[in-house]
Protein backbone atom coordinates (compact mmCIF):
# COMPACT_ATOMS: atom_id res chain seq x y z
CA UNK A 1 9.30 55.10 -88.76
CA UNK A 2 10.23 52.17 -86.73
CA UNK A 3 8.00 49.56 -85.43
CA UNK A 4 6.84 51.07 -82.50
CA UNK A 5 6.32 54.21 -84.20
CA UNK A 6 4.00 52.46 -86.47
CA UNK A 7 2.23 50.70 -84.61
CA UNK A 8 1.66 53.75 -82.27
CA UNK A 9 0.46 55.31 -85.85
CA UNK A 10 -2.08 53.57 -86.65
CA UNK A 11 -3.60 53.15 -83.18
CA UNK A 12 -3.87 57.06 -84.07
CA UNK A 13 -4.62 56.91 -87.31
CA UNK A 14 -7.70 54.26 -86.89
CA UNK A 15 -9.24 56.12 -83.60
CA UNK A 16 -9.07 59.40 -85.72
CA UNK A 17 -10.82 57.27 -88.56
CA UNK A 18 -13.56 56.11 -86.13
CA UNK A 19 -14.24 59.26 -84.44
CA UNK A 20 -14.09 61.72 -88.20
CA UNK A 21 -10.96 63.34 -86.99
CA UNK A 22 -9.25 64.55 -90.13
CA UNK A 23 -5.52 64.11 -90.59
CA UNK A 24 -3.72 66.81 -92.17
CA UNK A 25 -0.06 64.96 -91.99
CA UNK A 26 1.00 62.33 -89.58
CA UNK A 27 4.41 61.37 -88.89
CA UNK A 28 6.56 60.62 -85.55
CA UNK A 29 6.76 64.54 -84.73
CA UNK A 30 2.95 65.39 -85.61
CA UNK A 31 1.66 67.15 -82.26
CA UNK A 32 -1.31 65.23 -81.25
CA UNK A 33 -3.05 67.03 -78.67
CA UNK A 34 -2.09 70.14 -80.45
CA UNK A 35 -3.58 68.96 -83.53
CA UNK A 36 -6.73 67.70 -81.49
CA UNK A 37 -5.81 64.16 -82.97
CA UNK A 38 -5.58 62.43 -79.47
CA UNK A 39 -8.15 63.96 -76.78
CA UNK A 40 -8.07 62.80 -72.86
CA UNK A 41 -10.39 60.03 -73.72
CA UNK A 42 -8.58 58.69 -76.62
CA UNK A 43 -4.91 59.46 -74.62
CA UNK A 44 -6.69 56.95 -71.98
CA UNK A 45 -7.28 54.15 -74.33
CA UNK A 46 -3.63 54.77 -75.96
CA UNK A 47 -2.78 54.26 -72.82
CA UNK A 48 -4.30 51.06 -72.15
CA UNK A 49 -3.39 49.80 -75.87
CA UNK A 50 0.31 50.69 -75.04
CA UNK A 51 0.15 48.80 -71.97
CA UNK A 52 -1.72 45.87 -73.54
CA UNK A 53 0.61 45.95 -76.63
CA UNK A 54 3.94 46.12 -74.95
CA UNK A 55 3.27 44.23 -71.58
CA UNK A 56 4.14 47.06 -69.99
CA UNK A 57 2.50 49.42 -66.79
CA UNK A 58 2.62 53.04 -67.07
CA UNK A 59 3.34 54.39 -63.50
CA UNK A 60 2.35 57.94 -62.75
CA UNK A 61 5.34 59.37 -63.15
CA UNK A 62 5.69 58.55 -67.06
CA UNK A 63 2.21 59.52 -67.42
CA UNK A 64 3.04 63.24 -67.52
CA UNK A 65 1.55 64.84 -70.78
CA UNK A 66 4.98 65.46 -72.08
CA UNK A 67 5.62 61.93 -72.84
CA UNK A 68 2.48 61.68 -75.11
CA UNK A 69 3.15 65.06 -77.55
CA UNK A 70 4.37 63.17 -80.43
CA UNK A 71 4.64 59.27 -81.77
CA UNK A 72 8.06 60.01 -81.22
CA UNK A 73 8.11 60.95 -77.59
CA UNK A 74 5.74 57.68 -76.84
CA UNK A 75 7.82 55.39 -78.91
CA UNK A 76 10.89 56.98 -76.54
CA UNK A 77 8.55 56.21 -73.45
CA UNK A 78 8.35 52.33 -74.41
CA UNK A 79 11.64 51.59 -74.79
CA UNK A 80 12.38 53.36 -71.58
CA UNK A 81 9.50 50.55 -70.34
CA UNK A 82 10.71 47.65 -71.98
């Protein structure tokens, strides 16, 4: 994983910690929502830590729910940002 990958990680890996989530496996193509590891809440305070972390805005249009499938696909989405 690259940087952004890990740091998008372990945002994931400490929320599932906090809320008792247990992770199976977790790389860069690990489904999230799929594997209920990232909810609507949590997706809204990735959000706000991606936005925080990176200095970036998410607009609506890269908010779509495709963008937020895998570490992969976010870690695509901030470089897009950057």
């Amino acid at each position: 994983m690259n940087d952004i990958e890990t740091t998008v990680c372990n945002f994931v890996k400490q929320h599932c910690e906090v809320h008792g989530i247990e992770i199976k496996n977790l790389d860069a193509k690990t489904p999230l929502l799929e594997e209920g590891l990232i909810d609507s809440i949590s997706l809204a305070e990735l959000i706000q830590f991606i936005e925080s972390t990176y200095s970036i805005t998410l607009g609506e249009d890269s908010l779509a729910m495709e963008n937020f499938q895998t570490i992969n696909l976010i870690e695509t989405l901030i470089r897009k940002l950057k």
